[in-house]
Protein backbone atom coordinates (compact mmCIF):
# COMPACT_ATOMS: atom_id res chain seq x y z
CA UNK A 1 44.13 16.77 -45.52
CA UNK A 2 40.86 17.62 -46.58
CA UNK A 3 40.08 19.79 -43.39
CA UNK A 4 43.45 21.49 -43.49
CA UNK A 5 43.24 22.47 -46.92
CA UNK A 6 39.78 24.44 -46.04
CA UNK A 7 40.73 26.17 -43.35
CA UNK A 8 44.05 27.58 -44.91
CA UNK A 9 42.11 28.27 -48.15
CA UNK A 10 39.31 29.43 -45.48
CA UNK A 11 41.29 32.27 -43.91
CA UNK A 12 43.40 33.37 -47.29
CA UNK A 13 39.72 34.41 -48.22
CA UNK A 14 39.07 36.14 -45.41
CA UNK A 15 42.87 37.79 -45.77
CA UNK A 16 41.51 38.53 -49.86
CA UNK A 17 38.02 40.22 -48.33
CA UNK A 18 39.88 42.13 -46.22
CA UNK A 19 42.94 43.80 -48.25
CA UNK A 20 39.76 44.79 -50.44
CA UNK A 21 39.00 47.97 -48.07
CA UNK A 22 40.89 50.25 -50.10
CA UNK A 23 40.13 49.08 -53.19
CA UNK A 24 37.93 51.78 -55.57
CA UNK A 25 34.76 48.69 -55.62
CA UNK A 26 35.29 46.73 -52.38
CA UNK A 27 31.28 46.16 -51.83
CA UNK A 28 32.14 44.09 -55.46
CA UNK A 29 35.23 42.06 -54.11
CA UNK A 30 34.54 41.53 -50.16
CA UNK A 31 31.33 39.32 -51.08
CA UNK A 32 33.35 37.55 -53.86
CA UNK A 33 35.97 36.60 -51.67
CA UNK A 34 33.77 36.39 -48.58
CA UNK A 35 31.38 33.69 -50.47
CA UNK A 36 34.61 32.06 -51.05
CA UNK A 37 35.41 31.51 -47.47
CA UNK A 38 32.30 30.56 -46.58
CA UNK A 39 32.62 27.85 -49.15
CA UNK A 40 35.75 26.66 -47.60
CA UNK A 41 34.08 26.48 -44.00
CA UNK A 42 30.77 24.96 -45.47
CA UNK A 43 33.46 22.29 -46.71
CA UNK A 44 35.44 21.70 -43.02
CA UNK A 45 31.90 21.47 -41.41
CA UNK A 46 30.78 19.02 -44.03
CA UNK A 47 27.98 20.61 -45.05
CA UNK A 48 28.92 21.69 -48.22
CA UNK A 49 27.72 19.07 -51.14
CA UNK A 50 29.84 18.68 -54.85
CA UNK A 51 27.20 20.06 -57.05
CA UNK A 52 27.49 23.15 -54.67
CA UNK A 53 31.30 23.74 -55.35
CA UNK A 54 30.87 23.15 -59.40
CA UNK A 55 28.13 25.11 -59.05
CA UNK A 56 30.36 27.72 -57.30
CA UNK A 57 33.83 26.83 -59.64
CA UNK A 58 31.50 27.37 -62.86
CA UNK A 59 30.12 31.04 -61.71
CA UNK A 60 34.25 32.04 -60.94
CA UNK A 61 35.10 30.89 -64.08
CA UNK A 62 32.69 32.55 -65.85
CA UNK A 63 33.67 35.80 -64.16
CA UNK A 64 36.91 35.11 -64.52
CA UNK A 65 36.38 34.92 -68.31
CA UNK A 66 34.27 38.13 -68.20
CA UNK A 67 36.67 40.21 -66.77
CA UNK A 68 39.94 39.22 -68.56
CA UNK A 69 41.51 42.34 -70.25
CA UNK A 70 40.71 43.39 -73.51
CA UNK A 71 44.92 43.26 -74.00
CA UNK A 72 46.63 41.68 -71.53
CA UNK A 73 50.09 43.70 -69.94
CA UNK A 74 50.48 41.14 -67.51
CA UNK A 75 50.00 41.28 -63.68
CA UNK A 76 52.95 42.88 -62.74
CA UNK A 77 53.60 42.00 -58.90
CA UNK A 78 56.74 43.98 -58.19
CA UNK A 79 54.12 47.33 -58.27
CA UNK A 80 51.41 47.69 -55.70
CA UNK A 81 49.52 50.36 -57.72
CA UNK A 82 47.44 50.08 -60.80
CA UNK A 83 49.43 51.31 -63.46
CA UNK A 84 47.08 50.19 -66.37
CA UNK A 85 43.09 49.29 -66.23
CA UNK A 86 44.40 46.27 -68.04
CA UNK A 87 46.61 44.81 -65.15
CA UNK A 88 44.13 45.46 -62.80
CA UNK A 89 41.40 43.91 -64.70
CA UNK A 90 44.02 40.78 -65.31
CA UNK A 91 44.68 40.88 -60.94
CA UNK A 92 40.88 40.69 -60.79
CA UNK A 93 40.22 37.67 -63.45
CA UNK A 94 43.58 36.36 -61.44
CA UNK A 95 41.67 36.18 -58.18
CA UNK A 96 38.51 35.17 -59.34
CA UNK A 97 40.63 31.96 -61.45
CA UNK A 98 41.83 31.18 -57.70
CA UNK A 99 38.42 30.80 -56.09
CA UNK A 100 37.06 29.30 -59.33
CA UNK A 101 40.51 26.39 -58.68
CA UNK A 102 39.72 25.92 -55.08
CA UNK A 103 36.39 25.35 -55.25
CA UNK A 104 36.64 22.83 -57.82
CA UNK A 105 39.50 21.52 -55.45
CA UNK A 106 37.08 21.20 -53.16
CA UNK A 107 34.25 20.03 -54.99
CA UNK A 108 36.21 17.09 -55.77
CA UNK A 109 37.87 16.33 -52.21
CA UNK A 110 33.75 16.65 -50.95
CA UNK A 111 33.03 13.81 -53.90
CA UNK A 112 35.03 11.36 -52.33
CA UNK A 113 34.33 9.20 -49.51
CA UNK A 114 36.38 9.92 -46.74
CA UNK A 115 38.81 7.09 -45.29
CA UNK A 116 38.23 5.33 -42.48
CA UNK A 117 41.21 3.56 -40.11
């Protein structure tokens, strides 16, 4: 379950990186989702260790918490475009609360010994 989980988590990253090329500050989110994905590989290979991934789930979180809206109008999915700074800032906190999730996910599925049959 463990490796299946990475790579799916492994290549929605790369999907995130990649709808960032039209975005007004891609060379911002293509290395946040990028280091992300590389996570999630480091993880399937095994080479990835827990501290690592709380290390990694702390530094989302706090950049998750540092770019929350000042007033928050929601997200607001049904619209493509940015109607507001404040949805857009709240997308941004949004993605960086998913990366900051999975890698605590995986910090804790790297913690445990795997099973043997």
């Amino acid at each position: 379950m463990r490796k299946t989980l990475c790579i799916v988590f492994g290549l929605l990253f790369v999907l995130f990186a990649a709808f960032q090329y039209n975005d007004p500050d891609p060379e911002i989110w293509v290395p946040i989702y990028g280091f992300a994905a590389v996570a999630c590989f480091m993880a399937y290979a095994g080479v990835g260790r827990w501290w690592f991934f709380v290390l990694m789930a702390g530094l989302y979180v706090i950049a998750a918490v540092y770019q929350w809206p000042p007033v928050f109008e929601g997200f607001l999915f049904s619209e493509v475009g940015m109607r507001s700074l404040n949805i857009e800032m709240a997308r941004e906190a949004g993605g960086l609360a998913i990366c900051a999730a999975v890698m605590a996910l995986l910090a804790i599925l790297t913690r445990q010994p795997a099973v043997r049959r």
